[in-house]
N, C-alpha and C. Protein backbone atom coordinates (compact mmCIF):
# COMPACT_ATOMS: atom_id res chain seq x y z
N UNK A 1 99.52 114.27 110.35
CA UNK A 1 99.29 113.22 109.39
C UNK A 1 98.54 112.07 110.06
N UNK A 2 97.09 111.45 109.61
CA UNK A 2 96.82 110.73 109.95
C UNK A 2 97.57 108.95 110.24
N UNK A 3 96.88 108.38 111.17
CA UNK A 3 98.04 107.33 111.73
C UNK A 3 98.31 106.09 110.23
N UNK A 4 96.59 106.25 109.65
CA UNK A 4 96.29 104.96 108.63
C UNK A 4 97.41 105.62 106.99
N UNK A 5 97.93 106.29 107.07
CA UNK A 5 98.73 107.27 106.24
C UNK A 5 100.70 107.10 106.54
N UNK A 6 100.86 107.05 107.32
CA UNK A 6 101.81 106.60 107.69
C UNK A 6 102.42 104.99 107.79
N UNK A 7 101.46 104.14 107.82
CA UNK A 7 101.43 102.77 108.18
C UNK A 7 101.99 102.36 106.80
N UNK A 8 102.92 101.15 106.90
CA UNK A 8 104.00 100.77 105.64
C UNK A 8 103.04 99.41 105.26
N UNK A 9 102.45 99.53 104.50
CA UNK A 9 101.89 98.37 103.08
C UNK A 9 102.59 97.38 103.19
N UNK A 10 103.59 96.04 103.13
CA UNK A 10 104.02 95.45 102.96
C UNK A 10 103.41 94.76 101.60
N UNK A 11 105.23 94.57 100.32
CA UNK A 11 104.39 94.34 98.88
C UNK A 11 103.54 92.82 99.23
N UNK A 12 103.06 92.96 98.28
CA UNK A 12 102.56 91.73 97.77
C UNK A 12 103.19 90.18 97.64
N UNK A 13 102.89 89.44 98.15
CA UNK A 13 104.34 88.07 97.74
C UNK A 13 103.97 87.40 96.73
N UNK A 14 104.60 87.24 95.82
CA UNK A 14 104.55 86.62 94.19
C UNK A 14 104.36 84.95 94.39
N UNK A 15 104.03 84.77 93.51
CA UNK A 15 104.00 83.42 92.82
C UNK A 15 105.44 83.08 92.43
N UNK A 16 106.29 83.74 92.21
CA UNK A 16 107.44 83.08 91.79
C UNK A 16 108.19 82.90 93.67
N UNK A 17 107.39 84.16 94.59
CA UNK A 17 108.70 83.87 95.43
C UNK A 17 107.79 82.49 96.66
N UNK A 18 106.41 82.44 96.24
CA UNK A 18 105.91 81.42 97.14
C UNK A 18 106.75 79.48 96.56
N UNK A 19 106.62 80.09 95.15
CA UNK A 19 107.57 78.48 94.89
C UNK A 19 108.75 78.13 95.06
N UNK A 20 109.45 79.17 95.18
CA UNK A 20 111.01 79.69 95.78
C UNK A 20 111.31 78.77 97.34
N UNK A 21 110.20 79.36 98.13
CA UNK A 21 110.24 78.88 99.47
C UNK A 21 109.33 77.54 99.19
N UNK A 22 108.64 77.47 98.27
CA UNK A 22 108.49 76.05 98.86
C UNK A 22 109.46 74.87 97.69
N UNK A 23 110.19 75.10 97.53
CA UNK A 23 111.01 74.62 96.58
C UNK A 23 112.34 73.90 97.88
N UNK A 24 112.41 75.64 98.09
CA UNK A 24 113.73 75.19 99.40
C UNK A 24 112.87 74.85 100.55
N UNK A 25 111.96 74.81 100.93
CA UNK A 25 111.41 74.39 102.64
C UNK A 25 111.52 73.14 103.13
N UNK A 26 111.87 71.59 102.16
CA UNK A 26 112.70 70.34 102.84
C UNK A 26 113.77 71.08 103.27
N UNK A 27 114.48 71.11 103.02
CA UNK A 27 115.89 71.73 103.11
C UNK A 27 116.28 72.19 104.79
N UNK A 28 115.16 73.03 105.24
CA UNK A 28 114.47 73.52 106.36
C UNK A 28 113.77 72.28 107.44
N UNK A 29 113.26 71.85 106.74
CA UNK A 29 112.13 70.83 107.80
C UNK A 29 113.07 69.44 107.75
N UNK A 30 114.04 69.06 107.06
CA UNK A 30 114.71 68.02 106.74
C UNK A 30 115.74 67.75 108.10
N UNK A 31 115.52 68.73 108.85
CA UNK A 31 116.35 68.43 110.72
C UNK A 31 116.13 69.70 110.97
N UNK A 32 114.64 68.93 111.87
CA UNK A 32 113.99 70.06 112.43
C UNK A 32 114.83 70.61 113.76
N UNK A 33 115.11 69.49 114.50
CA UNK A 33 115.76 69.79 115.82
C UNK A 33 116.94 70.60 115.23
N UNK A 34 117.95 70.33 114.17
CA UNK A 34 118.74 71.49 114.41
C UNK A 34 118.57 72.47 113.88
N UNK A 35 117.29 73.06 112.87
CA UNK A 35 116.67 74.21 112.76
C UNK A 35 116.12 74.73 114.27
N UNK A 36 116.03 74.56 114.90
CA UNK A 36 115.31 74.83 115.83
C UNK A 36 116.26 75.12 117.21
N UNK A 37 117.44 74.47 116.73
CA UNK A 37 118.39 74.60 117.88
C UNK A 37 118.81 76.31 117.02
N UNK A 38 119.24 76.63 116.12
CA UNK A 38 119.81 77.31 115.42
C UNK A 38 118.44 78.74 115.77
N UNK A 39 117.48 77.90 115.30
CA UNK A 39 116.30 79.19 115.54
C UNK A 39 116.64 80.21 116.86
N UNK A 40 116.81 79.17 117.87
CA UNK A 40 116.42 79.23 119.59
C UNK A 40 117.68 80.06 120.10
N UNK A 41 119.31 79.34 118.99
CA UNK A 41 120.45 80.55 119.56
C UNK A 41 120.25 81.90 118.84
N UNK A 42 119.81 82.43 117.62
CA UNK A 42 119.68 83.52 116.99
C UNK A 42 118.54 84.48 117.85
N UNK A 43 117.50 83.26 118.04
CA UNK A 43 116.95 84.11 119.26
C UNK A 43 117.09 85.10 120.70
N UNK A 44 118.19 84.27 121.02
CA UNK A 44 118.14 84.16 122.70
C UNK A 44 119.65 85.55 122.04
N UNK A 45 119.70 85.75 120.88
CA UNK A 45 120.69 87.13 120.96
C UNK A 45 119.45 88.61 120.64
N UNK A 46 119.03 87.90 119.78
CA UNK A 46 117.65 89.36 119.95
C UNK A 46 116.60 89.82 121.23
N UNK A 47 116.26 88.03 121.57
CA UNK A 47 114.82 88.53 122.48
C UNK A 47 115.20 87.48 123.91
N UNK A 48 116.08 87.83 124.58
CA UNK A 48 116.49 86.58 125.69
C UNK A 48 115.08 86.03 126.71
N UNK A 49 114.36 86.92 126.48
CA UNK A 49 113.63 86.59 127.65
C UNK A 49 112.42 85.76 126.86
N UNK A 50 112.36 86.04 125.75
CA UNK A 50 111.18 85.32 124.55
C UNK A 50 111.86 84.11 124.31
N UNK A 51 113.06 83.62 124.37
CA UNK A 51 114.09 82.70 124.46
C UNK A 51 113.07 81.31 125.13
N UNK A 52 112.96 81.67 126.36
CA UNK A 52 113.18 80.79 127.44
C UNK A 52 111.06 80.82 127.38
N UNK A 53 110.37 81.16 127.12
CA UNK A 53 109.01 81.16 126.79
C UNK A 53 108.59 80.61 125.08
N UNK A 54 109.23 80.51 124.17
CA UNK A 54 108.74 80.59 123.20
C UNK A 54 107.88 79.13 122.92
N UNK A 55 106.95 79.07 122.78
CA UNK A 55 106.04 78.01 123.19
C UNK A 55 105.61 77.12 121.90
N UNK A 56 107.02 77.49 120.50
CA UNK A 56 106.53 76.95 119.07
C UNK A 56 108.14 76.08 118.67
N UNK A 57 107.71 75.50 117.33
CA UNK A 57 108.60 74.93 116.93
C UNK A 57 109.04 75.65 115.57
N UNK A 58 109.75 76.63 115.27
CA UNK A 58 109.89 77.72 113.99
C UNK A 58 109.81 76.60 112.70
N UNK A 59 110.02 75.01 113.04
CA UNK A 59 110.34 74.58 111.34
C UNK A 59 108.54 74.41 111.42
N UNK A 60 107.95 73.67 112.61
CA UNK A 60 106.34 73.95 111.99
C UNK A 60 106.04 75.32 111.77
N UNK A 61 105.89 76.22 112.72
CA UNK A 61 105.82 77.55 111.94
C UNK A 61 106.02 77.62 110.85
N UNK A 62 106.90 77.73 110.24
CA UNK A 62 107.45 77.75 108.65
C UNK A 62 106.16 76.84 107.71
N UNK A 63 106.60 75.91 108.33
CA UNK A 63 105.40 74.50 107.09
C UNK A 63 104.25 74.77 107.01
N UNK A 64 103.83 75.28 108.62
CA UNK A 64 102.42 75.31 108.72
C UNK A 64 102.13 76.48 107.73
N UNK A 65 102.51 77.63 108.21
CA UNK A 65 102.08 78.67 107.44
C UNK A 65 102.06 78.45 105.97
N UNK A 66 103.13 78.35 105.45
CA UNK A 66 103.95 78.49 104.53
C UNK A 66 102.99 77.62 103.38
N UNK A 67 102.21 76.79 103.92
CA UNK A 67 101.44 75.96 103.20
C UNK A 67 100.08 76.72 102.53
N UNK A 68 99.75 77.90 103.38
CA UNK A 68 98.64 78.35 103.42
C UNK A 68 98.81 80.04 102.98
N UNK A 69 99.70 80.25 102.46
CA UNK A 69 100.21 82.05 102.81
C UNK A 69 99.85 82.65 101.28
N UNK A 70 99.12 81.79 100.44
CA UNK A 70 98.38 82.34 99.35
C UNK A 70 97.34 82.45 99.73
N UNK A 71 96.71 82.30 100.95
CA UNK A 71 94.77 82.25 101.49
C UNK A 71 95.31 82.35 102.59
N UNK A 72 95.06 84.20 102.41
CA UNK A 72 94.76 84.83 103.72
C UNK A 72 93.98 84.42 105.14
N UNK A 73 92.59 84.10 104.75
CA UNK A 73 91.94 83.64 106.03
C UNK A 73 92.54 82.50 106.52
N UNK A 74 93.20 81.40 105.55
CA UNK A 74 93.44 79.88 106.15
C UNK A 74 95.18 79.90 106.76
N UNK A 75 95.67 81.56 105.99
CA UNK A 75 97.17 81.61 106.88
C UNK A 75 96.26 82.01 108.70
N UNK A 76 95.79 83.23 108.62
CA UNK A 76 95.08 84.16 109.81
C UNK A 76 94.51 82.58 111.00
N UNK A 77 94.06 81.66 110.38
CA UNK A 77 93.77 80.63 111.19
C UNK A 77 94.76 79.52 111.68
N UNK A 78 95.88 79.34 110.52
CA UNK A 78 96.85 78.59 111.51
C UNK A 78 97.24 79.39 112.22
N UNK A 79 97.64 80.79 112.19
CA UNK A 79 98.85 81.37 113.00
C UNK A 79 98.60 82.40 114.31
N UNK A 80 96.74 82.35 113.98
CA UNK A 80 96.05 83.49 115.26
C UNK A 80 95.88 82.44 116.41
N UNK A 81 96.28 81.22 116.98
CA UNK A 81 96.37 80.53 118.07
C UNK A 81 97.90 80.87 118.13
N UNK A 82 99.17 80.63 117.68
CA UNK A 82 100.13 81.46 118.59
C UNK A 82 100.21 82.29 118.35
N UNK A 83 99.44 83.32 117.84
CA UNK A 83 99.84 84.54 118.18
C UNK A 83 98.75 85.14 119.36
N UNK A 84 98.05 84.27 119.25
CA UNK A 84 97.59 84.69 121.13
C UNK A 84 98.24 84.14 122.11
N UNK A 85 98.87 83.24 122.21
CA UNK A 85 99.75 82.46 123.28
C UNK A 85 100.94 83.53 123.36
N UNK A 86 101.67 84.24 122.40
CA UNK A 86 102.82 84.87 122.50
C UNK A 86 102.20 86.28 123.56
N UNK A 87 100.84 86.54 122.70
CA UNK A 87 100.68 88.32 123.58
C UNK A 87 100.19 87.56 125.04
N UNK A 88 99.44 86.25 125.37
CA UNK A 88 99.31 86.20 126.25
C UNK A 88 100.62 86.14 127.54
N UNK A 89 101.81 85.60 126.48
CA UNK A 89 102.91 85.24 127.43
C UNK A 89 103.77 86.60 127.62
N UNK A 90 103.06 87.72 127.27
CA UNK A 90 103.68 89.02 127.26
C UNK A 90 104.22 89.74 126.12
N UNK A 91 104.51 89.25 124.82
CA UNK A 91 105.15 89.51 123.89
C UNK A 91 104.94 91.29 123.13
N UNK A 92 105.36 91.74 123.05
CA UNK A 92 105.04 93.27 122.40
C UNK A 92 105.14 93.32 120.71
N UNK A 93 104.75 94.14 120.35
CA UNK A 93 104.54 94.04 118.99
C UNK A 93 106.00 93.94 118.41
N UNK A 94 107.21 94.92 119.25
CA UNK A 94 108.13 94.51 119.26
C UNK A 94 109.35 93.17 118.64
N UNK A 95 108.27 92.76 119.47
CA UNK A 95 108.88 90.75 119.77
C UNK A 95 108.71 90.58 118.27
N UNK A 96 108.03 90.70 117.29
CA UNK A 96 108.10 90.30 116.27
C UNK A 96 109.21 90.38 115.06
N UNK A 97 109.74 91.64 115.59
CA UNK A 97 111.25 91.90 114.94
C UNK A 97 112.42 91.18 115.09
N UNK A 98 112.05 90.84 116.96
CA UNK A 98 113.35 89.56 117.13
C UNK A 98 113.00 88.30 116.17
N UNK A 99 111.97 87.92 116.18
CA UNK A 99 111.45 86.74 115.84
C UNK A 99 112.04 87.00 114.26
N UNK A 100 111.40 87.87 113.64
CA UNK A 100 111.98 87.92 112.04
C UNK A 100 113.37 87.65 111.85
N UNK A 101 114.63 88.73 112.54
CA UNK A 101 115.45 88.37 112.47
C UNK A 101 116.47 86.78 113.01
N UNK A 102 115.38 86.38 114.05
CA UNK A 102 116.06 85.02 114.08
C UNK A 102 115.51 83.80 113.14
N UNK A 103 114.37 84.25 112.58
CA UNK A 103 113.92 83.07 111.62
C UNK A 103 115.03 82.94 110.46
N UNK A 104 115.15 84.49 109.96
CA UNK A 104 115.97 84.60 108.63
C UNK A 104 117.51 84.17 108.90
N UNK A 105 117.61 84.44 110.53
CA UNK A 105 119.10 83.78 110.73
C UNK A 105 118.93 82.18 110.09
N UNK A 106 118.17 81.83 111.21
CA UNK A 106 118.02 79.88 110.68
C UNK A 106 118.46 80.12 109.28
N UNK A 107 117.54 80.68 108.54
CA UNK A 107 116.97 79.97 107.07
C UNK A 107 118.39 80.85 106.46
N UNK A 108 118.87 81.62 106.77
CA UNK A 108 119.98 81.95 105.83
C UNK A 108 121.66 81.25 106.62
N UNK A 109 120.94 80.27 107.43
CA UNK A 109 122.50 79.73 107.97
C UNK A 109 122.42 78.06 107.25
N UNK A 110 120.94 77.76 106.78
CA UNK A 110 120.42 76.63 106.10
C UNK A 110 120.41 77.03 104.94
N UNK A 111 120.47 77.48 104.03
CA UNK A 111 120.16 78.03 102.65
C UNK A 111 121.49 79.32 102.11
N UNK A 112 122.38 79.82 102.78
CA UNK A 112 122.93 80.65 102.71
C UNK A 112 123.43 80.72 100.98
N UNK A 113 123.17 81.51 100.79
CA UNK A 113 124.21 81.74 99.36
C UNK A 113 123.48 82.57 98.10
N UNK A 114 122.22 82.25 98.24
CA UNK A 114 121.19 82.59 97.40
C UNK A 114 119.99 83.81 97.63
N UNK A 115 121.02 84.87 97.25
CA UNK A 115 120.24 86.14 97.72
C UNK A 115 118.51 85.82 97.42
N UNK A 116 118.13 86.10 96.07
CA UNK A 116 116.71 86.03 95.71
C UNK A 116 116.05 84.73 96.69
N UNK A 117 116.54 83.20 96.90
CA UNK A 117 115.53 82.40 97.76
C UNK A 117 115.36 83.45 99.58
N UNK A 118 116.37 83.72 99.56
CA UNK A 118 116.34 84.90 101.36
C UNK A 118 115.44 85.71 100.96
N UNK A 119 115.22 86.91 100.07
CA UNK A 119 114.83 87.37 99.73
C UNK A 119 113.12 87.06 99.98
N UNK A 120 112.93 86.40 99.24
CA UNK A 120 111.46 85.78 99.17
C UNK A 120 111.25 84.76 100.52
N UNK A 121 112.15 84.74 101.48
CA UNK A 121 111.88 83.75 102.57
C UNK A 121 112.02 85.06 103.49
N UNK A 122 112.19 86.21 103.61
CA UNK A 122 112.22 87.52 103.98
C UNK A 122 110.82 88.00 103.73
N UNK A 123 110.39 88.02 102.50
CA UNK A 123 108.80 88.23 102.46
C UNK A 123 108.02 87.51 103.03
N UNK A 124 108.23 86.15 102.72
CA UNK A 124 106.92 85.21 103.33
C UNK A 124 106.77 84.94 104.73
N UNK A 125 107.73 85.44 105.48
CA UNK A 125 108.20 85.68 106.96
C UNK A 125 107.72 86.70 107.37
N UNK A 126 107.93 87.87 106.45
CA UNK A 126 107.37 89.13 107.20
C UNK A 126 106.01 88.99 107.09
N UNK A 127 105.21 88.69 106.25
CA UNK A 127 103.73 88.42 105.97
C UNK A 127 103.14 87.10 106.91
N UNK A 128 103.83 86.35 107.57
CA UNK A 128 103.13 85.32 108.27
C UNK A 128 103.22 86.44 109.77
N UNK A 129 104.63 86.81 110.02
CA UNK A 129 104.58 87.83 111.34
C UNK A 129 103.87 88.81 111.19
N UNK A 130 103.56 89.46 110.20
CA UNK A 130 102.39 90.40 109.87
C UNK A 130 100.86 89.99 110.31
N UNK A 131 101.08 89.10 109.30
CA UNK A 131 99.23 88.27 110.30
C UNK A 131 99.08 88.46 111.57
N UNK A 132 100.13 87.87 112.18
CA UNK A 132 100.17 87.38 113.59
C UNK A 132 99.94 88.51 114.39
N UNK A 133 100.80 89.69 114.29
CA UNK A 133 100.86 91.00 114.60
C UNK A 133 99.47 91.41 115.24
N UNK A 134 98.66 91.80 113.93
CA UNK A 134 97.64 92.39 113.37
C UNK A 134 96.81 91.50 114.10
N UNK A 135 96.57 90.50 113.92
CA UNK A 135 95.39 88.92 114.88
C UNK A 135 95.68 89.66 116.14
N UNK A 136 97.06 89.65 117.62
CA UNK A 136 96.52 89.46 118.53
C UNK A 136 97.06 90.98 119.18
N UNK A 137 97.73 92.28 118.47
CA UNK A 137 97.86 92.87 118.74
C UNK A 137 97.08 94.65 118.02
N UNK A 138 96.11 93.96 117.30
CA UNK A 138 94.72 95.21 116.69
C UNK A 138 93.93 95.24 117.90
N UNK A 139 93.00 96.85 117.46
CA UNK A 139 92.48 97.11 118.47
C UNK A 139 91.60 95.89 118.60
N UNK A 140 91.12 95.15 117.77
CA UNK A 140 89.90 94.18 117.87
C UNK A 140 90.48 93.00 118.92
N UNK A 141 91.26 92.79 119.01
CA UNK A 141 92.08 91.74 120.07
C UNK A 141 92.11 92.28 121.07
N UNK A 142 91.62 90.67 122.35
CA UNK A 142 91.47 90.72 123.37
C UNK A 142 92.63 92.08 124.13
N UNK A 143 91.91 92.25 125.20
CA UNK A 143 93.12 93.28 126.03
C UNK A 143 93.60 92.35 127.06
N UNK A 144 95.26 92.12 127.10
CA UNK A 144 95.87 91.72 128.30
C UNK A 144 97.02 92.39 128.07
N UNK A 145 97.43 92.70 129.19
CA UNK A 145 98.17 93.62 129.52
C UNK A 145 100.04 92.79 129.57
N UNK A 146 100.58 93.94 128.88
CA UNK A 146 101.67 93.04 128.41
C UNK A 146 103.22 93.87 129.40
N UNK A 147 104.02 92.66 129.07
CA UNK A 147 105.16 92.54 130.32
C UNK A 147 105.71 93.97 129.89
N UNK A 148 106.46 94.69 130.68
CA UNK A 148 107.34 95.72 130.39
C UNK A 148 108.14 95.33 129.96
């Protein structure tokens, strides 16, 4: 089976679930430091060593993107500068799974209760780490050689 055949589509993110997240995203950015403290422990249980390197602040992550994640090229441009800093600092395509699951920790230890807003903060997460992915880890991206 060819490789482009196998590869999982990720749906589409709606209009209802982009106003969802930006409905709840004060909520999020409203204490950043303890989003960020919260980000950094959910982390350091998935990816310990991405822990102590991670060179962003997840509530800008969130805003920045999050502002832009209906226009593809203008998400691909906030988020393809760290996502070259991460493969440069070694990160594997991997790393992006820790990262998902500690974002959704934050945002569901800030928001908890409300399946459908997770839900749609689950999509718009996987589609900003999707960009990112795809930017510094396609064949078209630079080659540096990444940590074991």
């Amino acid at each position: 089976m060819p490789l482009a055949a196998t590869q999982i589509t990720p749906a589409p993110i709606t209009p209802l679930q982009i106003a969802l997240v930006n409905a709840t995203l004060p909520r999020l950015t409203c204490r950043p430091e303890q989003s960020a403290m919260a980000f950094r422990m959910h982390l350091a249980r998935y990816a310990p060593t991405l822990t102590r390197s991670a060179p962003f602040s997840p509530v800008a992550l969130l805003s920045d993107a999050i502002a832009v994640i209906d226009a593809p090229d203008a998400l691909l441009a906030r988020v393809a500068p760290l996502a070259h800093t991460l493969r440069a600092l070694g990160m594997s395509p991997r790393g992006y799974m820790a990262l998902h699951a500690a974002l959704m920790d934050m945002v569901s230890g800030h928001l908890a209760g409300d399946l459908e807003v997770e839900e749609a903060y689950s999509d718009v997460i996987g589609q900003i780490l999707a960009t990112m992915l795809a930017e510094a880890h396609s064949p078209r991206a630079r080659a540096i050689p990444l940590v074991a």
